[in-house]
C-alpha atoms as a PDB file:
ATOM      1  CA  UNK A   1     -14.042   0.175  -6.510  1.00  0.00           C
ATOM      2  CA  UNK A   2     -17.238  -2.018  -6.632  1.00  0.00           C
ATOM      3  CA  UNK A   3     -15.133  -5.253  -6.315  1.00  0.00           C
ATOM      4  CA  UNK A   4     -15.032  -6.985  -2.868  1.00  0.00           C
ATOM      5  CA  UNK A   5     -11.778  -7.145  -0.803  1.00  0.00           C
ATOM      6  CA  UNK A   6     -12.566 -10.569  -0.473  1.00  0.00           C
ATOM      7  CA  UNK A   7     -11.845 -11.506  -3.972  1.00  0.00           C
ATOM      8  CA  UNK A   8      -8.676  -9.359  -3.363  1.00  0.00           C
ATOM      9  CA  UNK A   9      -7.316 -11.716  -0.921  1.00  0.00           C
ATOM     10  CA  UNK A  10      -4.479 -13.328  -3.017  1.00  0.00           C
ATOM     11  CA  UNK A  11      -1.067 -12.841  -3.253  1.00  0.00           C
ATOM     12  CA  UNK A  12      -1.001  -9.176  -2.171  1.00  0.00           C
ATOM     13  CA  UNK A  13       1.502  -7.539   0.349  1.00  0.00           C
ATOM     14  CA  UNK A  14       3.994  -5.999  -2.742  1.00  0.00           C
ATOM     15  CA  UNK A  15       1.657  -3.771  -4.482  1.00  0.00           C
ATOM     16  CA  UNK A  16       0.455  -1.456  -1.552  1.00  0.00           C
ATOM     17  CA  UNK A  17       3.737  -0.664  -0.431  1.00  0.00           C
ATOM     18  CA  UNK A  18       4.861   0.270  -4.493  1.00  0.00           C
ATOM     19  CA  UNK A  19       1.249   2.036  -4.518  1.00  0.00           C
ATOM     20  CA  UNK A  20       1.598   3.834  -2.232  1.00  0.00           C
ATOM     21  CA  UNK A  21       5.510   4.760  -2.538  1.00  0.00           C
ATOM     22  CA  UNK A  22       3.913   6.011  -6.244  1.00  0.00           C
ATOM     23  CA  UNK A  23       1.543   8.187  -4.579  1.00  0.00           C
ATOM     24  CA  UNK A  24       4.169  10.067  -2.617  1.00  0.00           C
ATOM     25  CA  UNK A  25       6.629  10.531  -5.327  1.00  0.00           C
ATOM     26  CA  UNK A  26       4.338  11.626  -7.859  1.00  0.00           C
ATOM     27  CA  UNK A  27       2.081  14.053  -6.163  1.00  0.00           C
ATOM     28  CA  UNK A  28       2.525  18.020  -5.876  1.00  0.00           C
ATOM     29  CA  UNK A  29      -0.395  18.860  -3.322  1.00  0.00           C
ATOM     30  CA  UNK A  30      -1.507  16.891  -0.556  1.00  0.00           C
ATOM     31  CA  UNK A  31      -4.865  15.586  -2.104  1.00  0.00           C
ATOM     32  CA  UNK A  32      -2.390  13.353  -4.806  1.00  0.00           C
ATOM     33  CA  UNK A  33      -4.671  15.217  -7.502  1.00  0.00           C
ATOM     34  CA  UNK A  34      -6.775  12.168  -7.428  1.00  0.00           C
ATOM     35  CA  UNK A  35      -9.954  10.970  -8.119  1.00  0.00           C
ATOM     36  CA  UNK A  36      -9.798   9.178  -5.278  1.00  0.00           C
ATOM     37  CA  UNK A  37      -9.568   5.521  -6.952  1.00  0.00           C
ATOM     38  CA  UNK A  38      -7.563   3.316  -6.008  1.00  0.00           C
ATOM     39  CA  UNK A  39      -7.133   1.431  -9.045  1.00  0.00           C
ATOM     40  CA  UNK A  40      -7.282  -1.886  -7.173  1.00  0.00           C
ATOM     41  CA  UNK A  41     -10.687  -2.623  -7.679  1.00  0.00           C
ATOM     42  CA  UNK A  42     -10.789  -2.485  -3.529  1.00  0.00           C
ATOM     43  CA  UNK A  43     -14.051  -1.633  -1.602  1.00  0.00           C
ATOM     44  CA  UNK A  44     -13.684  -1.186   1.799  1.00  0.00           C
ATOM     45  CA  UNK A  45     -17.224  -2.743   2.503  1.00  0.00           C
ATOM     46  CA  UNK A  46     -16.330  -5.892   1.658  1.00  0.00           C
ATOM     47  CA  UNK A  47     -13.340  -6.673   4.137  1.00  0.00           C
ATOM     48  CA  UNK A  48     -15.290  -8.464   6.641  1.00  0.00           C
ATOM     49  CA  UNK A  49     -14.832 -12.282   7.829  1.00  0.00           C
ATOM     50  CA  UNK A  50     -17.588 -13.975   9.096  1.00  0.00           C
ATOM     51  CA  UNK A  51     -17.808 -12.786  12.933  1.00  0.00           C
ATOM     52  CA  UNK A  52     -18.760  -8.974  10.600  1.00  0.00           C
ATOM     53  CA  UNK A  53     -15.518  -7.622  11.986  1.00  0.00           C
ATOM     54  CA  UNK A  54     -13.449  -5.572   8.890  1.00  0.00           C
ATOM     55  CA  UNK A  55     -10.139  -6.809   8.596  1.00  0.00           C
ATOM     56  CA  UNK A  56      -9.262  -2.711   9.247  1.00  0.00           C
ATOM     57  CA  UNK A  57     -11.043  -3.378  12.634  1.00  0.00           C
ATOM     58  CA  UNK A  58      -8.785  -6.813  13.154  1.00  0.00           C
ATOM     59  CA  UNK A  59      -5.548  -4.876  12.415  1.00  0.00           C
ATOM     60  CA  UNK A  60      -6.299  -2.817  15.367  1.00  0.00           C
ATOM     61  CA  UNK A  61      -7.702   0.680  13.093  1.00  0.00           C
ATOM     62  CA  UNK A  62      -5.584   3.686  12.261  1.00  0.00           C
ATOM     63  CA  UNK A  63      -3.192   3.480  15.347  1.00  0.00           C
ATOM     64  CA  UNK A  64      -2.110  -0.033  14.542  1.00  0.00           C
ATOM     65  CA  UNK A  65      -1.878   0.870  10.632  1.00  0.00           C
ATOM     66  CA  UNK A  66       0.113   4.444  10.895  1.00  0.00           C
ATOM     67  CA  UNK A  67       2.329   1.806  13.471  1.00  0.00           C
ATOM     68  CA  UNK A  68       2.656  -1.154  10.579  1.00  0.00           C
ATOM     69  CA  UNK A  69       3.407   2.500   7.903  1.00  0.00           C
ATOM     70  CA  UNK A  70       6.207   3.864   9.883  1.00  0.00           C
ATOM     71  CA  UNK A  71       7.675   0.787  10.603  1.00  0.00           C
ATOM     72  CA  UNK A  72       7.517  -0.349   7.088  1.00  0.00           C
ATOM     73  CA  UNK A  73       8.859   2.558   5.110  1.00  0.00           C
ATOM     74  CA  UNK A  74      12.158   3.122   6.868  1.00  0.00           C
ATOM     75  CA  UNK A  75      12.675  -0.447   6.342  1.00  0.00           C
ATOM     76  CA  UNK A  76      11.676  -0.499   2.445  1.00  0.00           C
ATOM     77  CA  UNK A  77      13.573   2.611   1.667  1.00  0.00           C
ATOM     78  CA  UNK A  78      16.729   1.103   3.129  1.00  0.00           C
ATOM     79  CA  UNK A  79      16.729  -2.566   1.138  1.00  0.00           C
ATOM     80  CA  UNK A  80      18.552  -1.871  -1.965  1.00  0.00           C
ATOM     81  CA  UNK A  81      16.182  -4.903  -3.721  1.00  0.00           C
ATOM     82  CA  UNK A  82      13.324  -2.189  -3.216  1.00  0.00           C
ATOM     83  CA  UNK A  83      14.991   0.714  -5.212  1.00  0.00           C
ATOM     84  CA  UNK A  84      12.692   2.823  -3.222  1.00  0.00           C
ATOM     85  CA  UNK A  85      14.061   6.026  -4.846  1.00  0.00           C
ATOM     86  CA  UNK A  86      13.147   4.844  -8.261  1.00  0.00           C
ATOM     87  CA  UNK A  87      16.952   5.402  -8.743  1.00  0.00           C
ATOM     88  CA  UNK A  88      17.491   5.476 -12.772  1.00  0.00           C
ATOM     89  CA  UNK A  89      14.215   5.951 -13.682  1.00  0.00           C
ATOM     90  CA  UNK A  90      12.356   8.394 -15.497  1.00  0.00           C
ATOM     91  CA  UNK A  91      10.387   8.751 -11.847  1.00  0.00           C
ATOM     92  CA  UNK A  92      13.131   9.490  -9.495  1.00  0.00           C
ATOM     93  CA  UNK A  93      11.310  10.371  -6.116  1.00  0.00           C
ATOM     94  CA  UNK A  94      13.375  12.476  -3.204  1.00  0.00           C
ATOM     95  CA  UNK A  95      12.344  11.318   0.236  1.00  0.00           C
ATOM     96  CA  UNK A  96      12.075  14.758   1.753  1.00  0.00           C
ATOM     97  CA  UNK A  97      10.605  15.288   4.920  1.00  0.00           C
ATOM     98  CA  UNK A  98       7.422  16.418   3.179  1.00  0.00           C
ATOM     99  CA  UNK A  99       7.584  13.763   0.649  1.00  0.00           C
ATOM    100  CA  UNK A 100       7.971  10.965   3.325  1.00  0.00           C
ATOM    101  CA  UNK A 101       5.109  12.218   5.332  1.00  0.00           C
ATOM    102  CA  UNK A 102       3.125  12.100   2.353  1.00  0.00           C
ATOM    103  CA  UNK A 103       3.588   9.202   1.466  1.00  0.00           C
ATOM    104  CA  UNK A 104       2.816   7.524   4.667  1.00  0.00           C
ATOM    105  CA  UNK A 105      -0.296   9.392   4.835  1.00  0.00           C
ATOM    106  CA  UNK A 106      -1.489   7.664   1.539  1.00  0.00           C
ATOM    107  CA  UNK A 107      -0.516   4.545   2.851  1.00  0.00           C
ATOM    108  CA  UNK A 108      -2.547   4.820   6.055  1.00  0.00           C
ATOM    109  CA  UNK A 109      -5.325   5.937   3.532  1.00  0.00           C
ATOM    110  CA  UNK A 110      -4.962   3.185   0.668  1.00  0.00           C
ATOM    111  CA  UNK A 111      -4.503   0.588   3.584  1.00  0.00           C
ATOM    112  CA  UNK A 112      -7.727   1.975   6.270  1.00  0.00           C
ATOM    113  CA  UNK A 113     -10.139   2.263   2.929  1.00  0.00           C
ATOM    114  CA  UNK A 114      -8.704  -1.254   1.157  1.00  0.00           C
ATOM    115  CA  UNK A 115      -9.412  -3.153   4.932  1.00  0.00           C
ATOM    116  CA  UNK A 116     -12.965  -1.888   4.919  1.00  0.00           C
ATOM    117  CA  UNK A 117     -11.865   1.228   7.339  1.00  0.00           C
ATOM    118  CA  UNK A 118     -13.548   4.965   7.200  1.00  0.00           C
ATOM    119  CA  UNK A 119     -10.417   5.923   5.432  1.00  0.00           C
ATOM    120  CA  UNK A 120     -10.681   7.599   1.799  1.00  0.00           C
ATOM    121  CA  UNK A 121      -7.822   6.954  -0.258  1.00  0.00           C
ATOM    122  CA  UNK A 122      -7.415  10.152  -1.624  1.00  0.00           C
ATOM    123  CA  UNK A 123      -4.203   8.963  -4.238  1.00  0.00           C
ATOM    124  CA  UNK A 124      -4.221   8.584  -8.317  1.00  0.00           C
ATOM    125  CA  UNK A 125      -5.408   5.331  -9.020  1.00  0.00           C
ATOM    126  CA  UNK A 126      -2.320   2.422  -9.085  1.00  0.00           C
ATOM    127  CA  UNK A 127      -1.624   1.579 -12.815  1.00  0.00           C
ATOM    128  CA  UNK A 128      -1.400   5.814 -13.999  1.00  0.00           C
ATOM    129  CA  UNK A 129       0.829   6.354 -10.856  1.00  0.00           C
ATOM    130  CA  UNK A 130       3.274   3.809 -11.359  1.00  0.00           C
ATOM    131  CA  UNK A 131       3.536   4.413 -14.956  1.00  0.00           C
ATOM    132  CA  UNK A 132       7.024   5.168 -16.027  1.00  0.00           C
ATOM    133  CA  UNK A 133       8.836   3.857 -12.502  1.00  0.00           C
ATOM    134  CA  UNK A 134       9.594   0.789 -14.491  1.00  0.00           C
ATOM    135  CA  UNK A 135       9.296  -1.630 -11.300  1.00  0.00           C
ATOM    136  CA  UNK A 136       9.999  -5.039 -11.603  1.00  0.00           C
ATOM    137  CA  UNK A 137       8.850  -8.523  -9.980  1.00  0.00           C
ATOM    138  CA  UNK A 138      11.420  -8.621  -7.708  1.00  0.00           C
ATOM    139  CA  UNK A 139      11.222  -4.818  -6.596  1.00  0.00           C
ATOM    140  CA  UNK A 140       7.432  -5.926  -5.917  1.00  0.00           C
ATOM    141  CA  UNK A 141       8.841  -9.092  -4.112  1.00  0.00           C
ATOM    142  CA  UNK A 142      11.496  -7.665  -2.172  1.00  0.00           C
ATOM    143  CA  UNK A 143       8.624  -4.717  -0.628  1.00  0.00           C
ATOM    144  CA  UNK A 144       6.229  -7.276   0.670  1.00  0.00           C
ATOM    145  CA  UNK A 145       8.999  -8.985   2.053  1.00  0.00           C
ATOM    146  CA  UNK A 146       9.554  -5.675   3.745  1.00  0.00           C
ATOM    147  CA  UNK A 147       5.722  -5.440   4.459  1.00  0.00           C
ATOM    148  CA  UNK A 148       5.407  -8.819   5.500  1.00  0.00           C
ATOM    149  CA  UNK A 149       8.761  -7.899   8.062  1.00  0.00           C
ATOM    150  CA  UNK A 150       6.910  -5.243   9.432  1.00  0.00           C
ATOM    151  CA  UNK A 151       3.832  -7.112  10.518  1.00  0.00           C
ATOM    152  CA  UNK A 152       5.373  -9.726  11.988  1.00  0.00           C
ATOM    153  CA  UNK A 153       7.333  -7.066  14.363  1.00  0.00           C
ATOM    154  CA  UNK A 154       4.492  -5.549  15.176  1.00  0.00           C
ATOM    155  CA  UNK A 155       2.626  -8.766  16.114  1.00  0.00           C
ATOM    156  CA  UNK A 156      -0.206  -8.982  13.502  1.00  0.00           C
ATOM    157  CA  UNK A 157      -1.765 -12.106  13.290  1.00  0.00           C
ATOM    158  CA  UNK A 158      -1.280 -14.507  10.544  1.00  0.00           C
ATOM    159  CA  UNK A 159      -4.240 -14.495   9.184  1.00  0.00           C
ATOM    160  CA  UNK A 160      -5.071 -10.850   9.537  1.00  0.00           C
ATOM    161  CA  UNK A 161      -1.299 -10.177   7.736  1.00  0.00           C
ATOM    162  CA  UNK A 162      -2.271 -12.797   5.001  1.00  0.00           C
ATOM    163  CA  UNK A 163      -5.354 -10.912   4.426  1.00  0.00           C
ATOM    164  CA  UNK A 164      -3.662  -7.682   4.240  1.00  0.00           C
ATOM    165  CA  UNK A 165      -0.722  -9.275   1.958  1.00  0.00           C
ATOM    166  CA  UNK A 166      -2.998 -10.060  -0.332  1.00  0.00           C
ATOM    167  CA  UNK A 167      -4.554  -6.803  -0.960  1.00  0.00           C
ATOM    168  CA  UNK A 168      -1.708  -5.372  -1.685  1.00  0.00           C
ATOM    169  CA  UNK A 169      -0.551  -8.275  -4.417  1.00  0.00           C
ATOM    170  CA  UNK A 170      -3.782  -7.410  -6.022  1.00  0.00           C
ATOM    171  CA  UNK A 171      -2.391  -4.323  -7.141  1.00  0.00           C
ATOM    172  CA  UNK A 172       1.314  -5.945  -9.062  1.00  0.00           C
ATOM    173  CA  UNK A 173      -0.698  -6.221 -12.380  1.00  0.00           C
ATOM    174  CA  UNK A 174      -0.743  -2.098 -11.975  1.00  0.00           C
ATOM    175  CA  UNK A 175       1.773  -1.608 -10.873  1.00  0.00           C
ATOM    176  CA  UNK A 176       4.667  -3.904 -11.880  1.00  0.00           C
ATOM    177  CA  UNK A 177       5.637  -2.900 -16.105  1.00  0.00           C
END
């Protein structure tokens, strides 16, 4: 956690959505029995641009994120390029009511702390949490895609959904086996 997000900012949209999906399906309590890394090398002190705004404050804060979160999960678990489910895999996650809410609660988390927000992502870190779920390039692909879908509904600026993108692509080498 003592990297900047601005050397995050690559190719990154993917990876939070999988990280986070990973957080849901793997957790029995609703702290994620975490240490509370994300395992993306994120800081949330460095996701400012040059007029000191965070990119969490640019996105609009928690209301605009939970918005970008529920609008994005439906959508992910629904494309069959996603395998959301982890169908066939030793990591088979149920989207129960529970489990769902979970899940987007981590994501609001992983995103609010990754932008530079007050959030504390309070999931296992990335690369132990995805272990096993045997996700591919493509899965990765197709859930930014869904990401990416999701911002541009919702209105979120280019470069503030570039930004964001590319924190989560920072996490595929954790993620992706």
């Amino acid at each position: 956690m003592s990297k900047r997000i601005g050397a995050l900012l690559a190719p990154v949209a993917m990876s939070l959505v999988l990280a986070l999906a990973g957080c849901a399906g793997s957790s029995t309590s609703g702290s994620g029995g975490s240490s509370g890394s994300s395992g993306a090398g994120t800081s949330g002190a460095g996701a400012k641009e040059a007029s000191g705004q965070s990119l969490y404050t640019r996105l609009g804060g928690e209301k605009a994120i939970t918005a970008v979160v529920d609008d994005f999960v439906p959508r992910a678990a629904s494309d069959p390029k996603v395998n959301f489910v982890r169908k066939g895999t030793p990591k088979e996650w149920q989207p129960t009511a529970e489990n769902v809410a979970r899940l987007k609660k981590g994501l609001v988390q992983f995103i609010g702390m990754a932008t530079g927000g007050p959030m504390k992502y309070e999931g296992r870190d990335m690369k132990s949490l995805h272990a096993g779920m045997k996700i591919t390039n493509a899965e990765f692909d197709a859930l930014a895609a869904d990401l990416k879908a999701s911002l541009v509904k919702l209105n979120v600026p280019a470069k503030e959904r570039d930004e964001l993108l590319g924190v989560v692509a920072s996490t595929r080498k954790d993620i992706v086996e």
